[in-house]
Protein backbone atom coordinates (compact mmCIF):
# COMPACT_ATOMS: atom_id res chain seq x y z
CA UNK A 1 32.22 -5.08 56.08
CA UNK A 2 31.95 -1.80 57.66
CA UNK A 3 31.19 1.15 55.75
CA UNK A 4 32.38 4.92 56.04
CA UNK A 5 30.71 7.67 54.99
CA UNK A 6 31.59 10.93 56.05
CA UNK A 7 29.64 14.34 54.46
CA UNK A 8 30.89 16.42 51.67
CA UNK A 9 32.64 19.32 54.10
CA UNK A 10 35.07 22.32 54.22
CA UNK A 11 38.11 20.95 56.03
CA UNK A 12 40.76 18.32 56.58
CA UNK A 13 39.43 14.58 56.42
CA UNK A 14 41.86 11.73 58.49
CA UNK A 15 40.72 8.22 58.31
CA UNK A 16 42.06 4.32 59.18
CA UNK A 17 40.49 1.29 57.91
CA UNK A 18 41.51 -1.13 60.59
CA UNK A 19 39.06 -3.79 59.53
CA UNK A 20 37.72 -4.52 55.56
CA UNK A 21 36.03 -1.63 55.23
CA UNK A 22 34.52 1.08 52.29
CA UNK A 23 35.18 4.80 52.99
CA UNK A 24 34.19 7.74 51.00
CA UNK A 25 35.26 10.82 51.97
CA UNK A 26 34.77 13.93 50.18
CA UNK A 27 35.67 17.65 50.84
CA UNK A 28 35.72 21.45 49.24
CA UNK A 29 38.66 22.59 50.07
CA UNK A 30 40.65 20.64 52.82
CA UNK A 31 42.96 17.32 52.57
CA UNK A 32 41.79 13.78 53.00
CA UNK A 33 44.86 11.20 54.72
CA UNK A 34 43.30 7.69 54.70
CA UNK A 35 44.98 4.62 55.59
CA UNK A 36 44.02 1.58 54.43
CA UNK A 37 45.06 -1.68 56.28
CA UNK A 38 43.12 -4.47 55.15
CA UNK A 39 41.07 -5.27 51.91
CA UNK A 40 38.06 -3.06 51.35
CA UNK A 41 37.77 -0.26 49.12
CA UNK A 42 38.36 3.90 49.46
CA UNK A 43 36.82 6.35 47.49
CA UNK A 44 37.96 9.69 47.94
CA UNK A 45 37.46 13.58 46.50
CA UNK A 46 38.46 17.01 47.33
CA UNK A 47 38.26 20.35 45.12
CA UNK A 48 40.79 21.97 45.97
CA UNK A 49 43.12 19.76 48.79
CA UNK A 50 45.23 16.85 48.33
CA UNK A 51 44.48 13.12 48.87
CA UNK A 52 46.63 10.99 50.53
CA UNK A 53 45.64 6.99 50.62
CA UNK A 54 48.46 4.65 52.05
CA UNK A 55 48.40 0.71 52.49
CA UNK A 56 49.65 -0.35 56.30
CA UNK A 57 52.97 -2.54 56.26
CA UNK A 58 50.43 -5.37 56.79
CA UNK A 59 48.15 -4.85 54.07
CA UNK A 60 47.16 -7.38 51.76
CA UNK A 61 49.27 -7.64 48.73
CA UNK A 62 46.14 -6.81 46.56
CA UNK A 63 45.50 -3.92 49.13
CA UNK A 64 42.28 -1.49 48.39
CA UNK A 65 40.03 -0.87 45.43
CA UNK A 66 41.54 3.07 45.85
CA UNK A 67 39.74 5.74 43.46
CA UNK A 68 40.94 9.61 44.21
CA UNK A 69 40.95 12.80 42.79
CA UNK A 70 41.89 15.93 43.24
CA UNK A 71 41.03 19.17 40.91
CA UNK A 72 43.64 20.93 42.08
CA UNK A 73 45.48 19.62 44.31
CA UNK A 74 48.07 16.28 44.57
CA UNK A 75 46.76 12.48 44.41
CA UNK A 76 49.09 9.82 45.63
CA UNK A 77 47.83 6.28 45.78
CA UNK A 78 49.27 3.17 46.74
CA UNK A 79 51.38 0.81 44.07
């Protein structure tokens, strides 16, 4: 399984999981994108931005372990 880390930052955070695959991504103030494609799981955090994880059209039907938040900004997680 490969694992993603990338380091709490100021900025915008874009990611795809191509393989199964843990990501954590965490910002101050930017927007995290992250698209999952196969099983794994995504962890993901911003202050002040908005997260955005999506499951690729060929995604399992269980798709990701997803945990996000946002203190101020928008969360939207796949069903």
């Amino acid at each position: 399984m490969l694992t993603y880390s990338a380091p709490p930052n100021i900025g915008d955070h874009q990611y795809c999981c191509s393989t199964p695959a843990f990501a954590e991504l965490q910002t101050m103030s930017g927007d995290i994108r992250v698209c999952a494609a196969n099983p794994g799981a995504v962890t993901a955090g911003s202050m002040s931005g908005d997260v955005t994880v999506t499951a690729s059209p060929d995604a399992p039907a269980s798709g990701p372990d997803v945990r996000a938040t946002s203190k101020t900004g928008r969360v939207s997680i796949p069903r």
